[in-house]
C-alpha atoms as a PDB file:
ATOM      1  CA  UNK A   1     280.078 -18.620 194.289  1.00  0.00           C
ATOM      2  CA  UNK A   2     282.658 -16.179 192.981  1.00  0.00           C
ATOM      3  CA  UNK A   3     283.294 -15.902 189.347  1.00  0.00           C
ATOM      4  CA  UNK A   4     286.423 -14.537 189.720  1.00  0.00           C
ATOM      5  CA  UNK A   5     289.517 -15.405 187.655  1.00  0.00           C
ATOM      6  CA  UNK A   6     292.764 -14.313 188.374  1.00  0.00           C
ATOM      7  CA  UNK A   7     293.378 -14.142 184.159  1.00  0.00           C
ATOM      8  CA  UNK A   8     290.342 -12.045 184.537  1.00  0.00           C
ATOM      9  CA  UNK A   9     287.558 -12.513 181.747  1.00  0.00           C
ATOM     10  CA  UNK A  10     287.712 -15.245 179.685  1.00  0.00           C
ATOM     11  CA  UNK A  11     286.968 -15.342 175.633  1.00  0.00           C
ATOM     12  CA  UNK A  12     286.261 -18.652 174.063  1.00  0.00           C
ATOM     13  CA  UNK A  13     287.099 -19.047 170.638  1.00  0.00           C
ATOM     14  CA  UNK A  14     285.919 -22.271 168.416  1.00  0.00           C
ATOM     15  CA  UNK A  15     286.613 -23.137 164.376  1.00  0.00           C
ATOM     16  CA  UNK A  16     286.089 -26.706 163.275  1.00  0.00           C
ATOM     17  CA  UNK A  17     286.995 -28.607 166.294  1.00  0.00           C
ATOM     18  CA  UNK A  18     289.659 -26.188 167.760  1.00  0.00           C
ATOM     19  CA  UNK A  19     289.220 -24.396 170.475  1.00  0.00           C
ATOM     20  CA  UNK A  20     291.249 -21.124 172.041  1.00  0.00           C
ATOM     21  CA  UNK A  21     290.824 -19.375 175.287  1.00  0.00           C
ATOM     22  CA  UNK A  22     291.713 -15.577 175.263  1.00  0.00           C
ATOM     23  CA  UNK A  23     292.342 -13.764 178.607  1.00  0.00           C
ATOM     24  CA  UNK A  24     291.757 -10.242 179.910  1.00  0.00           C
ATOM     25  CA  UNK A  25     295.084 -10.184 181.625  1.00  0.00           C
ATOM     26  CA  UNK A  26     298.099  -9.585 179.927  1.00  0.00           C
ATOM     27  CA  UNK A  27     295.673 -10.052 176.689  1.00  0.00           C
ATOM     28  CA  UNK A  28     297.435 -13.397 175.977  1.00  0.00           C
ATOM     29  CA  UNK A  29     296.559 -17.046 175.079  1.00  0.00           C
ATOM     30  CA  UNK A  30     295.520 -19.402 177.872  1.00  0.00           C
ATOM     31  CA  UNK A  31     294.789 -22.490 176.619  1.00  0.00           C
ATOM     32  CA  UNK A  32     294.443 -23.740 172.368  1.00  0.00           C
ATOM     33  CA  UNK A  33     292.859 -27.210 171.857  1.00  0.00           C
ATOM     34  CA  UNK A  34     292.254 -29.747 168.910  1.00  0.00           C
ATOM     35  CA  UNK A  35     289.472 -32.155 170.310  1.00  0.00           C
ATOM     36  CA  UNK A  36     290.759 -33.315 172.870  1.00  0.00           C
ATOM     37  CA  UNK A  37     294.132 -33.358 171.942  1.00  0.00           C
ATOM     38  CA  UNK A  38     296.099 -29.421 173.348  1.00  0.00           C
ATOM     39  CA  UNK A  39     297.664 -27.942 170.885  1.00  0.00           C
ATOM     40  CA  UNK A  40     299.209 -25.171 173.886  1.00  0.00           C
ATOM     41  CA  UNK A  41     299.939 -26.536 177.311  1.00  0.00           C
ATOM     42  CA  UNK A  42     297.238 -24.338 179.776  1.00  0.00           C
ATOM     43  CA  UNK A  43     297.079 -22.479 182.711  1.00  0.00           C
ATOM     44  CA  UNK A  44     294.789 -23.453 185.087  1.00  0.00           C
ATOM     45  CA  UNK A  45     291.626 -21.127 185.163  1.00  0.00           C
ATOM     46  CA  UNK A  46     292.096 -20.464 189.260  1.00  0.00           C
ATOM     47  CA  UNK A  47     295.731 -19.500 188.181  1.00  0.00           C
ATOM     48  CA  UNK A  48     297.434 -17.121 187.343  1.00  0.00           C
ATOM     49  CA  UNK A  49     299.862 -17.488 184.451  1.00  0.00           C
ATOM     50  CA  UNK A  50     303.376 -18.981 185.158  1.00  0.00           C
ATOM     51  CA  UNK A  51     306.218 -18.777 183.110  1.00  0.00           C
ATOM     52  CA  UNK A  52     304.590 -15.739 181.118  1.00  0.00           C
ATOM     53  CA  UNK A  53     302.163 -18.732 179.700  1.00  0.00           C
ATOM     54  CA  UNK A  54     300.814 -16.914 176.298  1.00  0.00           C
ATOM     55  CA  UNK A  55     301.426 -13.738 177.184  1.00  0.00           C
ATOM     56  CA  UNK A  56     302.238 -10.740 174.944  1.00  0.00           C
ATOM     57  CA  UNK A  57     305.977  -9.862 175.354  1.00  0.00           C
ATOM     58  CA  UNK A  58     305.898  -5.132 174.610  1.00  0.00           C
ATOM     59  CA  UNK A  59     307.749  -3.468 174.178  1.00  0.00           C
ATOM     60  CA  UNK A  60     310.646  -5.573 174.377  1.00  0.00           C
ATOM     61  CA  UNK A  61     310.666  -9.553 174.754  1.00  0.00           C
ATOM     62  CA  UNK A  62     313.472 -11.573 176.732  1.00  0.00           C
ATOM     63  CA  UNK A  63     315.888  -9.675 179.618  1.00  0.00           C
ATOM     64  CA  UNK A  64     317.001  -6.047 179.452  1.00  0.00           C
ATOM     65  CA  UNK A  65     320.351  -5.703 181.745  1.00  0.00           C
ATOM     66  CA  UNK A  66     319.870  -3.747 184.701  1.00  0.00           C
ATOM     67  CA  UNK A  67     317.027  -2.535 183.368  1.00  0.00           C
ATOM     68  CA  UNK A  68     319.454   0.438 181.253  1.00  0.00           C
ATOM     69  CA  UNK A  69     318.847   1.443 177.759  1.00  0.00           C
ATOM     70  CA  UNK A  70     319.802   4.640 175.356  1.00  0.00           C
ATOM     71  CA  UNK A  71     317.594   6.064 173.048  1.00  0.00           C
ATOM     72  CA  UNK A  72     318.298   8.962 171.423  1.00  0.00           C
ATOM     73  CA  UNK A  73     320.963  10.308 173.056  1.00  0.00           C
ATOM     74  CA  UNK A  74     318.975   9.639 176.429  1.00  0.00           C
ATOM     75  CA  UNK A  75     319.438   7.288 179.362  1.00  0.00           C
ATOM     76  CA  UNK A  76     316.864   5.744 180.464  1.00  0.00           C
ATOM     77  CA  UNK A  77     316.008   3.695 183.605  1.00  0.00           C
ATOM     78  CA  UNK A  78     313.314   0.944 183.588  1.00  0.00           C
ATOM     79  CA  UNK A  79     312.103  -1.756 187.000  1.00  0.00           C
ATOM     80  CA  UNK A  80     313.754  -4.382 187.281  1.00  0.00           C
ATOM     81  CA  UNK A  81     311.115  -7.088 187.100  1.00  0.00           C
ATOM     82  CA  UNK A  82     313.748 -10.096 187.569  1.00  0.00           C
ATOM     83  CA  UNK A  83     315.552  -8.763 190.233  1.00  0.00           C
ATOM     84  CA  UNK A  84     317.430 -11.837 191.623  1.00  0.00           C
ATOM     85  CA  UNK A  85     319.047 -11.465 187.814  1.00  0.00           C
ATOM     86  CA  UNK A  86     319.227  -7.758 188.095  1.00  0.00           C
ATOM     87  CA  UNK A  87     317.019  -7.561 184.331  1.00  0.00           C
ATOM     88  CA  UNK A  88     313.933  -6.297 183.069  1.00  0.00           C
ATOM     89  CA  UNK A  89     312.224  -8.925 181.230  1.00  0.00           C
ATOM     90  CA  UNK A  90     309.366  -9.173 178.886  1.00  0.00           C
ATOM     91  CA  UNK A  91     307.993  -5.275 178.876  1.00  0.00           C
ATOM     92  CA  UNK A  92     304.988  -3.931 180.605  1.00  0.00           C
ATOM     93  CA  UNK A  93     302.351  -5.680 179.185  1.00  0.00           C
ATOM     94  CA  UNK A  94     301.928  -9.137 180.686  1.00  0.00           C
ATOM     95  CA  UNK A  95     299.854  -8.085 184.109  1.00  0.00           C
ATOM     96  CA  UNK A  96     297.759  -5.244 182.825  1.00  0.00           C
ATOM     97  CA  UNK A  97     294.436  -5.307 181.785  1.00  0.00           C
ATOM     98  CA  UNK A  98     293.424  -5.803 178.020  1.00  0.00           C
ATOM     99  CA  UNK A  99     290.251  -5.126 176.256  1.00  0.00           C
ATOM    100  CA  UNK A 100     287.972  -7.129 174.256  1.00  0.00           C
ATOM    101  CA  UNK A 101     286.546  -5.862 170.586  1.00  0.00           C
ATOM    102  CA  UNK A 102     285.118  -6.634 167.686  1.00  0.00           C
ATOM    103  CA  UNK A 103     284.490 -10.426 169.092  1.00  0.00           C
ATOM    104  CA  UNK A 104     282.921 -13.610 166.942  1.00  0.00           C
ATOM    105  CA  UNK A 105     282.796 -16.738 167.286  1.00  0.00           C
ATOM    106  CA  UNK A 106     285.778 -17.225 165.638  1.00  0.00           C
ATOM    107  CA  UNK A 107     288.270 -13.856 166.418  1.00  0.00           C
ATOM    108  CA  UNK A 108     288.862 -11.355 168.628  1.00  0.00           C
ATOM    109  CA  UNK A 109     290.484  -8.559 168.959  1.00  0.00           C
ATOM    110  CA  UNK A 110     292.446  -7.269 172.479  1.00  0.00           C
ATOM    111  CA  UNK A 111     293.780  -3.910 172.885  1.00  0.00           C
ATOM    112  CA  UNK A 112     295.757  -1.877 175.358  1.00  0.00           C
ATOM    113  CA  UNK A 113     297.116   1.422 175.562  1.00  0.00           C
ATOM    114  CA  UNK A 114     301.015   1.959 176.977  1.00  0.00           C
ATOM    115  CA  UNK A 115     301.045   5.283 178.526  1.00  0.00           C
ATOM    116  CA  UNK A 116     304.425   6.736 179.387  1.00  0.00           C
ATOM    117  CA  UNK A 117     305.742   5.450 182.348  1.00  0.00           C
ATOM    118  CA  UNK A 118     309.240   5.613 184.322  1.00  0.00           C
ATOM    119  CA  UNK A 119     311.984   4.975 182.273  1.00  0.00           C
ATOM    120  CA  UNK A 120     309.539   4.503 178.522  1.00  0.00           C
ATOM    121  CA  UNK A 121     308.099   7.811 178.246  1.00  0.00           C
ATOM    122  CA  UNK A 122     306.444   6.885 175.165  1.00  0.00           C
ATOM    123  CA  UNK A 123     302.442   6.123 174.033  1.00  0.00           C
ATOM    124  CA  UNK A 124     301.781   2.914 172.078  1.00  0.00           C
ATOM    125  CA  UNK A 125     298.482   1.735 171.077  1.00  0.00           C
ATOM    126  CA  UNK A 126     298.734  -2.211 171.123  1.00  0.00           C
ATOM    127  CA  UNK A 127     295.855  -4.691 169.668  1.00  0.00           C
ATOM    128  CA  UNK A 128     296.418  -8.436 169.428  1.00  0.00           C
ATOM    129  CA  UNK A 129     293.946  -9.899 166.380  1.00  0.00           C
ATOM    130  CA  UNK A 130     293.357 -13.379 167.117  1.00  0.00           C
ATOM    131  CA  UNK A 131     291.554 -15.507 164.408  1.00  0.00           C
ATOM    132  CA  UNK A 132     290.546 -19.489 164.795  1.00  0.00           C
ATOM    133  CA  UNK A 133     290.153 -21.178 161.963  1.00  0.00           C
ATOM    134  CA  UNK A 134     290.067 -24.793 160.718  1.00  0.00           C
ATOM    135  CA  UNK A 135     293.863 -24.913 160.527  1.00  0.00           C
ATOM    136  CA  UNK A 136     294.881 -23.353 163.955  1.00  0.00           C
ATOM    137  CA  UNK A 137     294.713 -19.982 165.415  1.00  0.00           C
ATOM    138  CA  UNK A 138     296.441 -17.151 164.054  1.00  0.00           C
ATOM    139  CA  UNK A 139     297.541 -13.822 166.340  1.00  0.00           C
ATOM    140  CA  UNK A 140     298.537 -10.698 164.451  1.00  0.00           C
ATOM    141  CA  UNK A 141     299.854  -8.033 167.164  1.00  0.00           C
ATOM    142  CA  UNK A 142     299.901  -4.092 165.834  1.00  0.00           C
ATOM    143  CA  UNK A 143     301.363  -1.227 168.087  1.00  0.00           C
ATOM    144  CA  UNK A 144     301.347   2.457 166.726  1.00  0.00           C
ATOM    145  CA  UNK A 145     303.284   5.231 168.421  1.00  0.00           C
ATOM    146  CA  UNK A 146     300.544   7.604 168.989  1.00  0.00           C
ATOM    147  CA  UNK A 147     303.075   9.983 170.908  1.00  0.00           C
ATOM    148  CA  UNK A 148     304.981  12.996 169.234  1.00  0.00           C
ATOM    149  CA  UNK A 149     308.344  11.389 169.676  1.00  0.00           C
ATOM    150  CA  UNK A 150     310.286   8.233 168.226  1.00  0.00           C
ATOM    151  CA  UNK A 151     310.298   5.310 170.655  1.00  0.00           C
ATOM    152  CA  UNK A 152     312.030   2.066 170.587  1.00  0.00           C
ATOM    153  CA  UNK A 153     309.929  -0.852 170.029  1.00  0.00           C
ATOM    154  CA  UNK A 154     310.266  -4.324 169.680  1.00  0.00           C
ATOM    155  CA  UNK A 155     307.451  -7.471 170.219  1.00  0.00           C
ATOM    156  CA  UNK A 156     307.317 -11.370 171.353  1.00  0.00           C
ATOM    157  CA  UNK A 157     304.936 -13.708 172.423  1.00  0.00           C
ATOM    158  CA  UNK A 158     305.170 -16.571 175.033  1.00  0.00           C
ATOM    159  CA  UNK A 159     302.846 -19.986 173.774  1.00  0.00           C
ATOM    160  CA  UNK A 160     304.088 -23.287 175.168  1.00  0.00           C
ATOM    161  CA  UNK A 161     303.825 -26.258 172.724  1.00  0.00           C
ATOM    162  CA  UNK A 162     301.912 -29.446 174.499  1.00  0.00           C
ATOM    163  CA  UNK A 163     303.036 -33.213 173.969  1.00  0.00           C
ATOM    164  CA  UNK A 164     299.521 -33.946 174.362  1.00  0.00           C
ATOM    165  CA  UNK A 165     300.002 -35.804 177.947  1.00  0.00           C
ATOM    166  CA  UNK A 166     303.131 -36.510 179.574  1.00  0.00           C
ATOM    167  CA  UNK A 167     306.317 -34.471 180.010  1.00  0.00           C
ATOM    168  CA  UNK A 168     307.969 -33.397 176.473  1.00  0.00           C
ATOM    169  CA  UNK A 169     311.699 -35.633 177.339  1.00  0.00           C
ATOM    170  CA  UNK A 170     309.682 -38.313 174.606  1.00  0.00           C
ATOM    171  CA  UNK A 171     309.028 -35.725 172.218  1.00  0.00           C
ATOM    172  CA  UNK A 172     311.133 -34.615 169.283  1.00  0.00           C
ATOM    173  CA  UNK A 173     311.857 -31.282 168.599  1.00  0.00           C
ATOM    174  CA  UNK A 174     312.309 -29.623 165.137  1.00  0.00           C
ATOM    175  CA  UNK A 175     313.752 -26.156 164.186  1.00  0.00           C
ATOM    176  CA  UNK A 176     315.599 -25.310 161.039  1.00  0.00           C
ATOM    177  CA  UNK A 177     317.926 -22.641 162.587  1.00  0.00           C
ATOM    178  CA  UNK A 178     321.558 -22.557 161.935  1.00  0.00           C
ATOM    179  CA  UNK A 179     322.514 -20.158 164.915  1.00  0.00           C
ATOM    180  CA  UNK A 180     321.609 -20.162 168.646  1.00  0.00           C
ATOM    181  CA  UNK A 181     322.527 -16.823 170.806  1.00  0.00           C
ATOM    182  CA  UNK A 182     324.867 -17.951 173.512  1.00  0.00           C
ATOM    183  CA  UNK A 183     324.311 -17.059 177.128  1.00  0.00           C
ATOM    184  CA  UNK A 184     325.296 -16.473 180.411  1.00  0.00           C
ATOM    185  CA  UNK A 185     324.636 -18.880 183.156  1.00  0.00           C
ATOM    186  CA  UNK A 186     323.944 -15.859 185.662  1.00  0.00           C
ATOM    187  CA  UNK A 187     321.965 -13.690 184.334  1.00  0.00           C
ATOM    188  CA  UNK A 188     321.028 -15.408 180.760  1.00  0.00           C
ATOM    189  CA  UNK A 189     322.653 -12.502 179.083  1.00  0.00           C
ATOM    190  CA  UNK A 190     323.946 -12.484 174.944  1.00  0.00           C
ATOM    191  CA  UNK A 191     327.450 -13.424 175.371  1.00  0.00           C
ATOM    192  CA  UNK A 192     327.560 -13.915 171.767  1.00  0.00           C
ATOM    193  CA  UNK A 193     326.571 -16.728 168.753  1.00  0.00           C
ATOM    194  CA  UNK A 194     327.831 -19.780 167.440  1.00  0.00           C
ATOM    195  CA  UNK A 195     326.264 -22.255 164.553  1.00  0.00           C
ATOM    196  CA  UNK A 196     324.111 -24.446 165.771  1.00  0.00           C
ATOM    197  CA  UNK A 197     326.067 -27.511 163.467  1.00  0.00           C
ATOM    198  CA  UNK A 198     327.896 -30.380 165.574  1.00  0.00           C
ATOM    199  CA  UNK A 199     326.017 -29.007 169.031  1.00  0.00           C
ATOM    200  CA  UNK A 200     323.645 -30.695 170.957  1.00  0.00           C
ATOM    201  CA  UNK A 201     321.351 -27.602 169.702  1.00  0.00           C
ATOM    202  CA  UNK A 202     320.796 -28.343 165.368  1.00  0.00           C
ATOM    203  CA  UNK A 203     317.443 -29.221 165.231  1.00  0.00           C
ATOM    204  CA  UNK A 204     317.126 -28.897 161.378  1.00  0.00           C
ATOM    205  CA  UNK A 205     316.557 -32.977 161.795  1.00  0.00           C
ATOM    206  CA  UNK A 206     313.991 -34.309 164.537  1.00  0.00           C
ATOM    207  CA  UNK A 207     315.497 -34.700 167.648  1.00  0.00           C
ATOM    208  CA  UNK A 208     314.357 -36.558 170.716  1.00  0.00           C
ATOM    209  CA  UNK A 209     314.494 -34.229 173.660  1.00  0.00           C
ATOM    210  CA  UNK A 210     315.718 -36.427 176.275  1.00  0.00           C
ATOM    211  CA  UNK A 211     316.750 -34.662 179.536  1.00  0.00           C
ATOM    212  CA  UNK A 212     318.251 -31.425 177.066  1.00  0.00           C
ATOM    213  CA  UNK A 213     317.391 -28.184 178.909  1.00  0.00           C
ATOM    214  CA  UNK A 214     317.263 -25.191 176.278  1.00  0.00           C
ATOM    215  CA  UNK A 215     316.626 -21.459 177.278  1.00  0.00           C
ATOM    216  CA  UNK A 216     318.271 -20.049 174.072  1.00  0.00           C
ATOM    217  CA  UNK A 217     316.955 -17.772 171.094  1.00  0.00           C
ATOM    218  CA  UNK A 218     317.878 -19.036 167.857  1.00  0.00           C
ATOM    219  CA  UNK A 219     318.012 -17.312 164.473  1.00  0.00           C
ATOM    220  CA  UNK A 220     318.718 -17.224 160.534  1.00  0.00           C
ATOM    221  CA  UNK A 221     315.421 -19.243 160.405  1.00  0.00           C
ATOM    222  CA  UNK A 222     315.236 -20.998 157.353  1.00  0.00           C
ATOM    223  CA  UNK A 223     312.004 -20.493 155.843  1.00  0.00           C
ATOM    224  CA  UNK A 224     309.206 -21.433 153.194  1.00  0.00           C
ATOM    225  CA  UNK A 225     308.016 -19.833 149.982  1.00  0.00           C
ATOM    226  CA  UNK A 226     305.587 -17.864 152.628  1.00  0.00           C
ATOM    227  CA  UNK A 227     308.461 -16.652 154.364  1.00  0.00           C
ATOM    228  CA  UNK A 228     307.340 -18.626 157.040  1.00  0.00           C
ATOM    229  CA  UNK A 229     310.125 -19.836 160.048  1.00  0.00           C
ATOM    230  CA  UNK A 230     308.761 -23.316 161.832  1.00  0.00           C
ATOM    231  CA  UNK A 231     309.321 -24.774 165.128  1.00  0.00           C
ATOM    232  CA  UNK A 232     307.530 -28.363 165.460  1.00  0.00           C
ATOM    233  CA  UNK A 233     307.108 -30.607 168.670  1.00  0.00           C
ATOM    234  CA  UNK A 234     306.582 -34.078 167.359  1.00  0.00           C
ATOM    235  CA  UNK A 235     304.426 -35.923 170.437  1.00  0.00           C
ATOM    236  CA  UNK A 236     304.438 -39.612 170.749  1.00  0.00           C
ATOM    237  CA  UNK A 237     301.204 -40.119 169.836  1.00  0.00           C
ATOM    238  CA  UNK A 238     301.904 -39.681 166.222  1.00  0.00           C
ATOM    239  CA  UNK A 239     300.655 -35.971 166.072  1.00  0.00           C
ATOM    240  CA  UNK A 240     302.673 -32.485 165.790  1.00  0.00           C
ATOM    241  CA  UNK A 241     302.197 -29.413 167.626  1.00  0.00           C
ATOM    242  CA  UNK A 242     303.924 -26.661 165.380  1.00  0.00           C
ATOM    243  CA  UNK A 243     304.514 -22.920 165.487  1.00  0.00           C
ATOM    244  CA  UNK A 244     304.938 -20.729 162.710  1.00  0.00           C
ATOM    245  CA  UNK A 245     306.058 -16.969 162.432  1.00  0.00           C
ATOM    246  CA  UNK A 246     305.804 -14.266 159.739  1.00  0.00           C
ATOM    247  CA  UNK A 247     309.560 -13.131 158.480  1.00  0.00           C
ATOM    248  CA  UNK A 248     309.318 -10.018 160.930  1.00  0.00           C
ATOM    249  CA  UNK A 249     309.890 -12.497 163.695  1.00  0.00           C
ATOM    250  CA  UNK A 250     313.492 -12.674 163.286  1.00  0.00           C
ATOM    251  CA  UNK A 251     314.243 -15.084 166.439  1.00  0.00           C
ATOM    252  CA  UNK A 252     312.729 -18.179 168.207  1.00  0.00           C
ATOM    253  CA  UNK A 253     313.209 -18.579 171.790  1.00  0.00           C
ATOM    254  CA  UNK A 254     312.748 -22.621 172.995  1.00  0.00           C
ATOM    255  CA  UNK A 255     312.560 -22.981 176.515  1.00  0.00           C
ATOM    256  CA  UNK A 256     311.984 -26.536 178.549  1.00  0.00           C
ATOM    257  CA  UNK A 257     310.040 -24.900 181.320  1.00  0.00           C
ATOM    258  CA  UNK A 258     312.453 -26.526 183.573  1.00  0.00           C
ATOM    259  CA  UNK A 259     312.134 -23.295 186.010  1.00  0.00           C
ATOM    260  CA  UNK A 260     308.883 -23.724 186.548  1.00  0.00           C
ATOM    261  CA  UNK A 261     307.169 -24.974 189.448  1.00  0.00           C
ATOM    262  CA  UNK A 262     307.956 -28.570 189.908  1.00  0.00           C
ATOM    263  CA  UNK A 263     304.588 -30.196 188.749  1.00  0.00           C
ATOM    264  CA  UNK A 264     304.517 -27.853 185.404  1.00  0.00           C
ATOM    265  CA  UNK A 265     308.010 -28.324 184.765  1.00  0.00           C
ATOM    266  CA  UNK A 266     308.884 -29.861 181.337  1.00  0.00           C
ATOM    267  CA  UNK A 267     305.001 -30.623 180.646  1.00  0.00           C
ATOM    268  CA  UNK A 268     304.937 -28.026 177.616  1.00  0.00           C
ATOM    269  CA  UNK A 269     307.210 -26.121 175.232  1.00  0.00           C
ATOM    270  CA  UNK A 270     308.358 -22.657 175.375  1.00  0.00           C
ATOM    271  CA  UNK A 271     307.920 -21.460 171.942  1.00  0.00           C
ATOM    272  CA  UNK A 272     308.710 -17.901 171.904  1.00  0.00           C
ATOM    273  CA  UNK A 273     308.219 -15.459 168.708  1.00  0.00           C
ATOM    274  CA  UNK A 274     310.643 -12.742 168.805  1.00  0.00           C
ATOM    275  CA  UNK A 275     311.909  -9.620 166.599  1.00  0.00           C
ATOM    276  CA  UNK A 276     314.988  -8.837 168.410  1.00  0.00           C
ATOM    277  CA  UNK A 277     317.294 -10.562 170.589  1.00  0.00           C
ATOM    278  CA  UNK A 278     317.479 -10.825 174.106  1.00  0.00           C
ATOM    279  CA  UNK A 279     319.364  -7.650 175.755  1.00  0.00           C
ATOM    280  CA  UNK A 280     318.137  -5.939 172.616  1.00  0.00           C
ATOM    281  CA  UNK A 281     316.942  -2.473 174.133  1.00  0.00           C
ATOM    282  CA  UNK A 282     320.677  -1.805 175.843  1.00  0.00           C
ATOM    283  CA  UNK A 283     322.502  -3.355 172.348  1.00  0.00           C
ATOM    284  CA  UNK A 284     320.090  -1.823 169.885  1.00  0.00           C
ATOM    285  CA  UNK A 285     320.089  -4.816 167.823  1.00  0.00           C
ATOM    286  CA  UNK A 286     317.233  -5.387 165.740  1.00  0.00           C
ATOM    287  CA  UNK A 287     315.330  -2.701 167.387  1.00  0.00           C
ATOM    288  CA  UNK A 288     312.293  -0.990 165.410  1.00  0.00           C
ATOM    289  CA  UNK A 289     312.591   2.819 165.422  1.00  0.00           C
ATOM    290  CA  UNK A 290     308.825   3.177 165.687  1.00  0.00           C
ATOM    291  CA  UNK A 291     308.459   7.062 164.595  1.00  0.00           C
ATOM    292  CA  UNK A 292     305.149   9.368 165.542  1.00  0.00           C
ATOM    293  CA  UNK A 293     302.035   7.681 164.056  1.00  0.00           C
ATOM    294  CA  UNK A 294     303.698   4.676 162.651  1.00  0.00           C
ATOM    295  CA  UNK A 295     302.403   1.355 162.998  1.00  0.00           C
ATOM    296  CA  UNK A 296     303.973  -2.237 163.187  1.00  0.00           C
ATOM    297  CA  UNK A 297     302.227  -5.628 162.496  1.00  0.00           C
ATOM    298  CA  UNK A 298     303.790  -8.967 163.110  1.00  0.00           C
ATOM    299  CA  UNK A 299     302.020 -12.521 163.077  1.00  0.00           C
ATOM    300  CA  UNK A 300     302.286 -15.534 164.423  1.00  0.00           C
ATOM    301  CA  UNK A 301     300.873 -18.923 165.139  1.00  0.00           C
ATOM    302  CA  UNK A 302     300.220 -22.512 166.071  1.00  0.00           C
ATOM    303  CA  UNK A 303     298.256 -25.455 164.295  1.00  0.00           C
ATOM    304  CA  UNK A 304     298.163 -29.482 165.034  1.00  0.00           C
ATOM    305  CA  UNK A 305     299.085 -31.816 162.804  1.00  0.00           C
ATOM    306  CA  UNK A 306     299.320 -35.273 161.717  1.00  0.00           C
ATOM    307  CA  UNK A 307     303.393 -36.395 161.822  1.00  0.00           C
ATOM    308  CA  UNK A 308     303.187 -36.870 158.138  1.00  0.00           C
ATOM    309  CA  UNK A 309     301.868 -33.247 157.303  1.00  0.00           C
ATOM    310  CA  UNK A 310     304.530 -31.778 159.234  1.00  0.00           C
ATOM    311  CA  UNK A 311     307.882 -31.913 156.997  1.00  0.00           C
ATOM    312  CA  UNK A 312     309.507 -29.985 158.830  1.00  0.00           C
ATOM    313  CA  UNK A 313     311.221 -28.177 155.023  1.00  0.00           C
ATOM    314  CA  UNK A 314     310.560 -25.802 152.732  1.00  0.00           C
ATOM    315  CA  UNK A 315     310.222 -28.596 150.320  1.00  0.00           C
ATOM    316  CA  UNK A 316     306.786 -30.488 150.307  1.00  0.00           C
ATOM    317  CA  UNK A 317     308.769 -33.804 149.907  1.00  0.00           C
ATOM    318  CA  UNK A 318     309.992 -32.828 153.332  1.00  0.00           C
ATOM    319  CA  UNK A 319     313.733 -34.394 152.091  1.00  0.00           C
END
């Protein structure tokens, strides 16, 4: 029988009583468990990744309009990988092949090399460090521009928080953000900001998700004495599925999966780390001038929780 998996090699990962699947394609995250309870909502192993599931979002996350950037006084012209939208979206990263190092039981470490290509003639050396502990997994992502030549860089990640079973409509959602990026309906391009207070969008209380459908990056995180931004998915059974991102991840993209294929839709979170906004290459807003032999390191991650450890504030009394 064939042993072949369309994620290509898979990495198993274990700490306490979590467990983390690492794949060789697109170097990303395909499934995170507590017990028996998921922490991310999974691919399927004969699958290949919808919705970007896990996957590493270089060297830009979210859409790119018609694929057009400047850099240095240069135009630049890059696929358009949503074409029915006329973007790019999510980089170059997410179908190649990624390779495995320095593995234990516990970590690993994936690693890719971005030659230059049409329209990013630029070298980047790219290594994801993933680390399970006892309290979740962990993923710190560094890229150095090995080439001889500035290059415009920016990093996201795609996890989807699980309910644990069910769709996530029961669930309550929990992000202390006061500004979500507005968008258009077409193409799901910046069309500007507005604060997120008196809109259907402030989650700095719980909020049940109902029927809400959310495809927005929001920012000015508020964050704890770690520097820490949250975004929590309370599940009905009492337990929390929450993500976490070092203060270089300056935005959080939520998205309901409602795009998705009709028996995945709405069964996990989008839960997207990002250090620039969407359109970010063509705006150059928030964009990391990544200069020859420079290197960039940004974290993330995910743990699961009892309701009551998750306050949801900087403050422990969680007021």
């Amino acid at each position: 029988m064939s042993t072949f998996t369309p994620s290509g090699e898979q990495y198993e990962l274990t700490a306490g009583d979590y467990r983390a699947t690492i794949v060789e394609v697109g170097g990303g995250v395909r499934s995170c468990d507590r017990g028996d309870r998921p922490v991310l909502h999974p691919y399927p192993v004969e699958a290949m990744a919808d919705g970007a599931h896990g996957a590493p979002l270089i060297p830009w996350p979210n859409r790119l309009a018609d694929g057009a950037y400047s850099f240095d006084g240069t135009d630049y012209q890059v696929a358009l990988t949503e074409p029915e939208k006329h973007n790019a979206i999510h980089g170059f990263l997410q179908w190649r092949s990624w390779q495995a190092r320095e593995q234990t039981a516990e970590s690993i470490v994936m690693a890719t090399r971005l030659y230059p290509l049409q329209g990013y003639p630029f070298t980047l050396d790219v290594s994801i460090e993933y680390t399970l502990s006892t309290t979740g997994l962990a993923a710190r992502t560094t890229a150095t521009n090995i080439g001889d030549t500035a290059c415009p860089y920016g990093c996201g990640q795609h996890p989807y928080l699980s309910p644990g079973t069910g769709l996530i409509d029961d669930c309550e959602i929990e992000l202390d953000a006061g500004t979500r990026i507005l968008t258009s309906a077409d193409r799901q391009l910046p069309t500007g900001t507005e604060p997120v207070d008196g809109t259907p969008y402030d989650f700095r209380r719980p909020c049940r998700l109902g029927e809400l459908q959310i495809d927005h990056a929001f920012t000015d995180l508020v964050r704890d004495d770690d520097g820490r931004g949250w975004l929590r998915l309370h599940g009905t059974d009492g337990r929390t599925a929450q993500l976490w991102v070092d203060s270089t991840y300056r935005l959080i993209q939520v998205f309901t999966s409602d795009t998705l294929a009709p028996d995945r839709r709405r069964r996990g979170l989008g839960a997207e780390p990002m250090t620039c906004p969407p359109n970010a290459f063509q705006t150059g807003e928030q964009v990391t001038r990544l200069e020859p032999g420079a290197s960039i390191t940004t974290a993330w991650g995910v743990e699961l929780v009892g309701r009551d450890q998750a306050t949801g504030r900087p403050e422990a009394t969680g007021a």
